[in-house]
Protein backbone atom coordinates (compact mmCIF):
# COMPACT_ATOMS: atom_id res chain seq x y z
CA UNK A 1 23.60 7.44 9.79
CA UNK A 2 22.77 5.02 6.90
CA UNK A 3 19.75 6.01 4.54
CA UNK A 4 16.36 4.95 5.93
CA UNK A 5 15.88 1.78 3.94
CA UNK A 6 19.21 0.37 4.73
CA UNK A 7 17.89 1.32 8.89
CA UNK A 8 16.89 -1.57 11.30
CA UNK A 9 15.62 -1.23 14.56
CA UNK A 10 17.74 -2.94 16.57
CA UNK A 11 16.20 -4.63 19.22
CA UNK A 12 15.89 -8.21 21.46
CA UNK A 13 12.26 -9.09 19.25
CA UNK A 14 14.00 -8.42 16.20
CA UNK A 15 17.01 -10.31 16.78
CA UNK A 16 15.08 -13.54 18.13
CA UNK A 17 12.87 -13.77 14.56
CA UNK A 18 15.63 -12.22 11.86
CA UNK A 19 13.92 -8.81 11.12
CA UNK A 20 14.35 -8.18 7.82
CA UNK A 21 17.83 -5.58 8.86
CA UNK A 22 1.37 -1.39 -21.72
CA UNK A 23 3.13 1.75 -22.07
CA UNK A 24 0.62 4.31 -21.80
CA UNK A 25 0.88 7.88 -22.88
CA UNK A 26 1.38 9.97 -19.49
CA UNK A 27 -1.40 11.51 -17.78
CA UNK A 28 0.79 14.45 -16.17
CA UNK A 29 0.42 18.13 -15.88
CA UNK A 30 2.68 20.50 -14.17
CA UNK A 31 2.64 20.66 -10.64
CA UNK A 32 1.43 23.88 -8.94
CA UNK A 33 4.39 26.69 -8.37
CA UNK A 34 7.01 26.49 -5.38
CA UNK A 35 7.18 22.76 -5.18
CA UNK A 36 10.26 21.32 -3.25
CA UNK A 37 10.08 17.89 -4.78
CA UNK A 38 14.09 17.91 -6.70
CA UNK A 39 11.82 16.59 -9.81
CA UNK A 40 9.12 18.32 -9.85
CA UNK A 41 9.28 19.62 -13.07
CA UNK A 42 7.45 16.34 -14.90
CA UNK A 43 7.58 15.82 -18.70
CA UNK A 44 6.56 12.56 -20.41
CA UNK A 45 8.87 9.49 -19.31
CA UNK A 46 9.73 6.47 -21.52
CA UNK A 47 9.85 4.35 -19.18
CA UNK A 48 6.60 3.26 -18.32
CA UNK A 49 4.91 0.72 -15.63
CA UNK A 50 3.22 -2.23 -17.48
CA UNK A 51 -0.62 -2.86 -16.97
CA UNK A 52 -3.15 -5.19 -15.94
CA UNK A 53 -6.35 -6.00 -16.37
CA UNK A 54 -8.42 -5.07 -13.12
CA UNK A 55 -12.55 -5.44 -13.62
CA UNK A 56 -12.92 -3.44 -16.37
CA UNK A 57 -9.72 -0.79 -17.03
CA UNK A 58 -6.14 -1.41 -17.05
CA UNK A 59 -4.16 -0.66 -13.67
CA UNK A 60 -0.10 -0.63 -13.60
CA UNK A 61 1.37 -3.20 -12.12
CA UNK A 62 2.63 -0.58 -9.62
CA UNK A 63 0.13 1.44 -7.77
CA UNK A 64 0.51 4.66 -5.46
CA UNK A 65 0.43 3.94 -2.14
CA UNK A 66 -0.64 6.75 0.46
CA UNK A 67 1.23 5.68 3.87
CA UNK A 68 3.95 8.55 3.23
CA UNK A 69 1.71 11.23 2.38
CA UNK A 70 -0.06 11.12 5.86
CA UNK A 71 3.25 10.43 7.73
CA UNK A 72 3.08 6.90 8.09
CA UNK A 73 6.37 5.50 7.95
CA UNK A 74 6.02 2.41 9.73
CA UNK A 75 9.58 2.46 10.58
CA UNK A 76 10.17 5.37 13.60
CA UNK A 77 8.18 8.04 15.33
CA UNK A 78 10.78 10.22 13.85
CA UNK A 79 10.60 9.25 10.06
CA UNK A 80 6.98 9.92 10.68
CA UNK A 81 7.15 13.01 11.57
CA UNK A 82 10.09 14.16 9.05
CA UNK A 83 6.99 13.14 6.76
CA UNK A 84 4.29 14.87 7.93
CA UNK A 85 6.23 17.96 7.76
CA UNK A 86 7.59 17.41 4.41
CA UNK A 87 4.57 16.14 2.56
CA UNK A 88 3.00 19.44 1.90
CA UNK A 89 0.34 19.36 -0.08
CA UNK A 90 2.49 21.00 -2.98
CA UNK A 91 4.76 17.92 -2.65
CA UNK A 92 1.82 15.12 -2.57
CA UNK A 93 0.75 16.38 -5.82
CA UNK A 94 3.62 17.00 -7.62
CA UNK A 95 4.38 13.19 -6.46
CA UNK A 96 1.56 12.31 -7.93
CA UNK A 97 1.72 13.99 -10.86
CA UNK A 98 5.55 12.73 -11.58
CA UNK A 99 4.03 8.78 -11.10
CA UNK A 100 1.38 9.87 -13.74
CA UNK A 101 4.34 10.57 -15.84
CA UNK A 102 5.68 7.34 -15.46
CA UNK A 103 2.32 5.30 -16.24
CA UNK A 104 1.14 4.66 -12.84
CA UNK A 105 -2.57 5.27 -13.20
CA UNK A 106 -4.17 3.90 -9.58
CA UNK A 107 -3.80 5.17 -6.26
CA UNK A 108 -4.12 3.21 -2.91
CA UNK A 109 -6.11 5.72 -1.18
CA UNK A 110 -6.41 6.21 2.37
CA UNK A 111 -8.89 8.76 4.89
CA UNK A 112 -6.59 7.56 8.13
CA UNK A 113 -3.29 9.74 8.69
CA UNK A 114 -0.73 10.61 11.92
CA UNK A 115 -2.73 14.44 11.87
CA UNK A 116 -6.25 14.97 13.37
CA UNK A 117 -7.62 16.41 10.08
CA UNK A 118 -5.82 13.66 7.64
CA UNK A 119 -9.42 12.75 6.33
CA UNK A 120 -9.95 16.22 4.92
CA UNK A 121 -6.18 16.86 4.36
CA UNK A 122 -6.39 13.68 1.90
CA UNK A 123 -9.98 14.36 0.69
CA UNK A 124 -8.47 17.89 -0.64
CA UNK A 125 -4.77 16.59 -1.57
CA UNK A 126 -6.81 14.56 -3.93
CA UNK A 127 -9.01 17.48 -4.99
CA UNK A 128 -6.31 19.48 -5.85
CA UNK A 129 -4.36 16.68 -7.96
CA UNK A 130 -8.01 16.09 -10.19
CA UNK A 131 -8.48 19.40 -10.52
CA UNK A 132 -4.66 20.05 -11.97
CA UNK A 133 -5.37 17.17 -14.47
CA UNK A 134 -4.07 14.64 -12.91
CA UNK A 135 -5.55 10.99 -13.21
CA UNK A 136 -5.84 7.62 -11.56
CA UNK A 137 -8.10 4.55 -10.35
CA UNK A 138 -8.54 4.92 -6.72
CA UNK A 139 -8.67 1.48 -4.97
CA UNK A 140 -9.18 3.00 -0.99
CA UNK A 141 -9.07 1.47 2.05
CA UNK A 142 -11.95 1.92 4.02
CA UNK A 143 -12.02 2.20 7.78
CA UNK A 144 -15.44 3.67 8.32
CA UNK A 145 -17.18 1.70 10.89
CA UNK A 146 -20.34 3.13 9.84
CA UNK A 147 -22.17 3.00 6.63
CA UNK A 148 -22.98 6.81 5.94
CA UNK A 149 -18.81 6.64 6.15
CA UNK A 150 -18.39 4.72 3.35
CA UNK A 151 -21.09 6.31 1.58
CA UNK A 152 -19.66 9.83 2.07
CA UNK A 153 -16.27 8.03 0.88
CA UNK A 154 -17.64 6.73 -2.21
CA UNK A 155 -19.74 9.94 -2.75
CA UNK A 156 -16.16 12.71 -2.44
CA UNK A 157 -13.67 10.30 -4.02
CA UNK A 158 -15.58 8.24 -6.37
CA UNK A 159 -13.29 5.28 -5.98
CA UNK A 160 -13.13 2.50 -8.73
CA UNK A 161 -13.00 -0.13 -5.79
CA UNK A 162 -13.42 -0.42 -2.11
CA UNK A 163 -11.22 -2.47 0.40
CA UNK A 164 -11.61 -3.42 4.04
CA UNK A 165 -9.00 -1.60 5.90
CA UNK A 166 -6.94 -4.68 7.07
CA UNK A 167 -6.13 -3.49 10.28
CA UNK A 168 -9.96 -3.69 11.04
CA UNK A 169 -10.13 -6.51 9.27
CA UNK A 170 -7.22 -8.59 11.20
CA UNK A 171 -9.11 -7.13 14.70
CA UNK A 172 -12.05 -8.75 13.92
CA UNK A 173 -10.33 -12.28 12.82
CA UNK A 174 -9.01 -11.79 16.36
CA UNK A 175 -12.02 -11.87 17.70
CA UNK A 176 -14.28 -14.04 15.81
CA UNK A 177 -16.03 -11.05 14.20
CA UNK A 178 -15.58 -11.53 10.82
CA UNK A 179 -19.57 -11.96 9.38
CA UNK A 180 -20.53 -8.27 11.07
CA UNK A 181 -17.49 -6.31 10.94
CA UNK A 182 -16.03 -7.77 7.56
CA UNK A 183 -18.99 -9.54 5.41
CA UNK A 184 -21.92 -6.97 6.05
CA UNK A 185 -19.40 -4.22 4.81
CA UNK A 186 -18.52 -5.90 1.59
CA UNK A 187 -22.43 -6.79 0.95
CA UNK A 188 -22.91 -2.61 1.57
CA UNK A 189 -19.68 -1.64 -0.45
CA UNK A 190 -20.91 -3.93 -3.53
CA UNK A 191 -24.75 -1.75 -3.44
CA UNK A 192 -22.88 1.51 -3.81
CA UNK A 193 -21.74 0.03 -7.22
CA UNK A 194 -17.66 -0.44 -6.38
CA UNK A 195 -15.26 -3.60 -7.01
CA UNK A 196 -14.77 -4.78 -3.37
CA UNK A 197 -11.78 -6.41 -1.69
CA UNK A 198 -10.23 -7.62 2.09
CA UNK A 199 -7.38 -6.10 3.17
CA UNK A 200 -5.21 -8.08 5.65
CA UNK A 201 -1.56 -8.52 7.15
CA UNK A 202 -2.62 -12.10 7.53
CA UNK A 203 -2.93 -14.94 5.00
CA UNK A 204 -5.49 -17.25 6.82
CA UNK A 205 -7.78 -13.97 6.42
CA UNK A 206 -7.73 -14.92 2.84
CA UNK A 207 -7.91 -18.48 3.31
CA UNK A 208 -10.79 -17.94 5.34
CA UNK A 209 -12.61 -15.83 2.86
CA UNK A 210 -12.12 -17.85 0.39
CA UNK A 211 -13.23 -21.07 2.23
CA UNK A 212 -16.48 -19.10 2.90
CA UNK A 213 -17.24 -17.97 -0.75
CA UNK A 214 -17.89 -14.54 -0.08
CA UNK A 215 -18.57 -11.87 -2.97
CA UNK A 216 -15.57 -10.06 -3.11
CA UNK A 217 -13.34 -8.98 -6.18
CA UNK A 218 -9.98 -8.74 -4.79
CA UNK A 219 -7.28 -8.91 -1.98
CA UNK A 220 -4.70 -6.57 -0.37
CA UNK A 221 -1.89 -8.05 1.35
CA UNK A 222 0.84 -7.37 3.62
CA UNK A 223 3.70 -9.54 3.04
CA UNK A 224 4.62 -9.21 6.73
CA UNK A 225 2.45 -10.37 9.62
CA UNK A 226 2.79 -7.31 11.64
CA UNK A 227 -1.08 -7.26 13.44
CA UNK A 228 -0.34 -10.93 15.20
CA UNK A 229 -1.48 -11.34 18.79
CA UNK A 230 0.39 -11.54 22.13
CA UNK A 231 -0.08 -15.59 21.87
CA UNK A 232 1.08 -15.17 18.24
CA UNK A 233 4.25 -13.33 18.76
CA UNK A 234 4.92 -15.34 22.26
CA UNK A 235 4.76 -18.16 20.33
CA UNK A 236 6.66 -17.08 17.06
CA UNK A 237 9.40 -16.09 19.96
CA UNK A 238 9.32 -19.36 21.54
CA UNK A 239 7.35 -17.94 24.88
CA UNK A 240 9.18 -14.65 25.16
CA UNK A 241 7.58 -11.63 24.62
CA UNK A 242 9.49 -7.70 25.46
CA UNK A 243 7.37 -4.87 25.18
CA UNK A 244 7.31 -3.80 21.47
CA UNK A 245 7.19 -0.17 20.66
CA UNK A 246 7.44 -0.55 16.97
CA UNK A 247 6.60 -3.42 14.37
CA UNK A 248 8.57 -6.39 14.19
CA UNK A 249 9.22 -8.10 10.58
CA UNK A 250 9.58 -11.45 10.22
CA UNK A 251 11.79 -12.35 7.46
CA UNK A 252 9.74 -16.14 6.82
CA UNK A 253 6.46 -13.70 6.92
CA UNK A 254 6.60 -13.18 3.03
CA UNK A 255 6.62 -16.74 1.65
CA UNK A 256 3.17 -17.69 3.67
CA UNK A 257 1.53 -14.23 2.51
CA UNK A 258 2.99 -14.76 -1.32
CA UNK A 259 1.29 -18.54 -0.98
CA UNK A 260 -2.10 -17.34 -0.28
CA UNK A 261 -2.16 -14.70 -3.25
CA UNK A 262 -1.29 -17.79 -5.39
CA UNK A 263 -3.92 -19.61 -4.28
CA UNK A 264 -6.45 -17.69 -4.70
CA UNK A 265 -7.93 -16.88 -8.24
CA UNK A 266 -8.67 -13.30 -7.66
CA UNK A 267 -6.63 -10.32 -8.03
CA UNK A 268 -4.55 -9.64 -5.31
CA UNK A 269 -2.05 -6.54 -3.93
CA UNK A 270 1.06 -7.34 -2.15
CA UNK A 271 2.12 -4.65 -0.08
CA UNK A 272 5.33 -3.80 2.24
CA UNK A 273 7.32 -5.82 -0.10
CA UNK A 274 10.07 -3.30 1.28
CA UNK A 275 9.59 -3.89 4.63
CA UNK A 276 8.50 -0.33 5.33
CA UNK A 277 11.88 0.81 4.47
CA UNK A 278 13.92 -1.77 6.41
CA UNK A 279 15.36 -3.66 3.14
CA UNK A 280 19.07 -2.67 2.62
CA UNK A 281 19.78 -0.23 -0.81
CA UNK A 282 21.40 -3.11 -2.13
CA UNK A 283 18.48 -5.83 -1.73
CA UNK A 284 15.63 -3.65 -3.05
CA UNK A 285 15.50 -5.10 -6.58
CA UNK A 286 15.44 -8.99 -5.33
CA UNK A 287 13.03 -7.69 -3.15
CA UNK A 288 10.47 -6.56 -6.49
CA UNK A 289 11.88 -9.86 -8.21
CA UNK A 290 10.56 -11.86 -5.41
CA UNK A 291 7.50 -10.44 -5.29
CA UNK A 292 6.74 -10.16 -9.21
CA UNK A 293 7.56 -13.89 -9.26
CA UNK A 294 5.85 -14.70 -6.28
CA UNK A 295 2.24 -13.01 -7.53
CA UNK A 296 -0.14 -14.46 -10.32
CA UNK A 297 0.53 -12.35 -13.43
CA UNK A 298 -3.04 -10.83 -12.85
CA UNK A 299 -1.79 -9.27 -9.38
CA UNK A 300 0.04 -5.60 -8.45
CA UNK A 301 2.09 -4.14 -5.86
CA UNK A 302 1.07 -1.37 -3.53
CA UNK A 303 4.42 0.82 -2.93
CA UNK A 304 4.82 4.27 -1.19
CA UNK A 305 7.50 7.19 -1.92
CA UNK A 306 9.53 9.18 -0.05
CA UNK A 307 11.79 11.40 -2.85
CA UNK A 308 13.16 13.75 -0.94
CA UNK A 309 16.83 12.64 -0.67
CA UNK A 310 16.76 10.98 -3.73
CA UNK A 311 14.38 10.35 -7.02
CA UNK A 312 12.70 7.43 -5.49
CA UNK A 313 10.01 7.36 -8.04
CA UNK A 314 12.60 7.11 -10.70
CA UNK A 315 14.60 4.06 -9.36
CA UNK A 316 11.47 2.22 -8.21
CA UNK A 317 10.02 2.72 -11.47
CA UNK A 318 13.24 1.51 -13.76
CA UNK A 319 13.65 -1.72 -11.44
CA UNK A 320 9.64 -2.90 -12.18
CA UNK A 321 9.91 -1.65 -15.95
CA UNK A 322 13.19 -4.17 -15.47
CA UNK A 323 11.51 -7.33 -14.18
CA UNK A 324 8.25 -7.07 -16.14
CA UNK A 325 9.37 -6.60 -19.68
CA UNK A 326 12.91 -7.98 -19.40
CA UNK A 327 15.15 -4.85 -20.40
């Protein structure tokens, strides 16, 4: 079987929409003994991830995303698992560390996970990687429904910014509950002294949030509409609709996300610019080119890693250092 970015699930849904098939000095020390990562051993790189300015540090252009640590693949039940079970904690941090060594200084942190303790598994993953040295700007996403949550979030992780989770956040579009379930958070995020941003997997979230004017510093997202409703998806498959066990990617999903980070003047993330692993070996690069010159110069990328069959980090990290500067 093909490698797991080159996969597609195969299925009636997919086929009916076209599934999609600076330099800083490094802030690494050595990962902690019996490590399986193939390159864990992580010394200085020249190659390094360009920056931006985001409020009032410099971020890469690249940061850290968490999905793969807590055995999120998006992709299969399987990959999921293979994940969990790799990504010991030994292996989170020596990732970690090895993006340090490559300049990427900010982490898309995240309490929710496939395991029943993934909010104290990540609380002490990042622990461990602070305590070995290792440094970065933690944007997290946030999907405490209750205040003393976020508090207790902000309090363990000290996180340079705060977003909405954007699976909450697309609910509650749903359902017309935007001012309590969205707006109230942001006004409590921006008392406990954080930059604060929406995350969403659906550009009239932005739209709307920017058509209302509320105080918010930034935006996370998804290039691919994956949270749409029944009535969406029936109509996006012209009144069909099979029973999905997965998430369906719609390869005209992109362009519409990509327009509403333009349009706005804040900072923005693009995320699953990969497709969650679904974008062929040989497409991966257009797929970073399209997104670098689809985002305001001001904007990053959210990507996850999976090195275990291959140095991931490496080739990710060589194609952005590509684009941005031109080598």
């Amino acid at each position: 079987m093909s490698n797991t970015r080159r996969e597609f699930i195969q299925s009636s849904a997919a086929l009916a929409v076209g599934v999609m098939s600076g330099a800083a000095s490094a802030m690494a020390s050595e990962p902690a003994a019996g490590s399986q990562v193939k390159q864990s051993v992580v010394t200085p790189a020249e190659i390094q991830v360009p920056k931006i300015k985001f409020g009032n540090v410099e971020i890469s252009r690249m940061v850290l995303g968490h999905n793969q640590f807590c055995g999120f693949s998006h992709f299969s039940t399987n990959l999921s698992k293979d994940m969990t079970t790799w990504y010991t904690q030994d292996e989170v941090c020596a990732v970690m560390h090895r993006a340090n060594s490559f300049g990427i200084n900010a982490y898309n942190y995240s309490q929710n996970g496939s395991e029943p303790d993934s909010a104290k598994r990540a609380a002490d993953d990042w622990a461990r990687f602070v305590a070995e040295g290792g440094k970065m700007y933690v944007i997290a996403g946030d999907g405490n429904l209750d205040p003393a949550g976020t508090l207790s979030l902000v309090n363990t992780i000290k996180p340079l910014a705060l977003q909405r989770h954007g699976m909450i956040v697309d609910k509650a579009f749903h359902e017309g509950k935007m001012d309590t379930v969205v707006k109230d958070w942001c006004k409590h995020a921006r008392d406990l002294g954080v930059m604060v941003g929406v995350g969403t997997h659906n550009p009239r979230v932005i739209e709307f949030v920017e058509e209302k004017g509320w105080d918010v510093d930034f935006y996370s997202g998804c290039v691919y509409q994956i949270t749409r409703t029944e009535a969406e998806w029936k109509q996006v498959l012209n009144g069909e609709l099979m029973e999905m066990s997965g998430e369906t990617y719609v390869q005209s999903d992109p362009a519409r996300m990509y327009k509403a980070i333009r349009q706005t003047a804040k900072p923005c993330f693009a995320f699953k610019i990969l497709a969650a692993g679904r974008v062929a070996d040989d497409a991966i690069e257009q797929a970073f080119r399209t997104a670098f010159s689809s985002i305001k110069p001001i904007d990053s990328i959210y990507v996850g890693m999976y090195p275990r069959h291959k140095d991931e980090m490496k080739e990710n990290v060589e194609v952005v250092h590509r684009i941005l500067t031109g080598a």
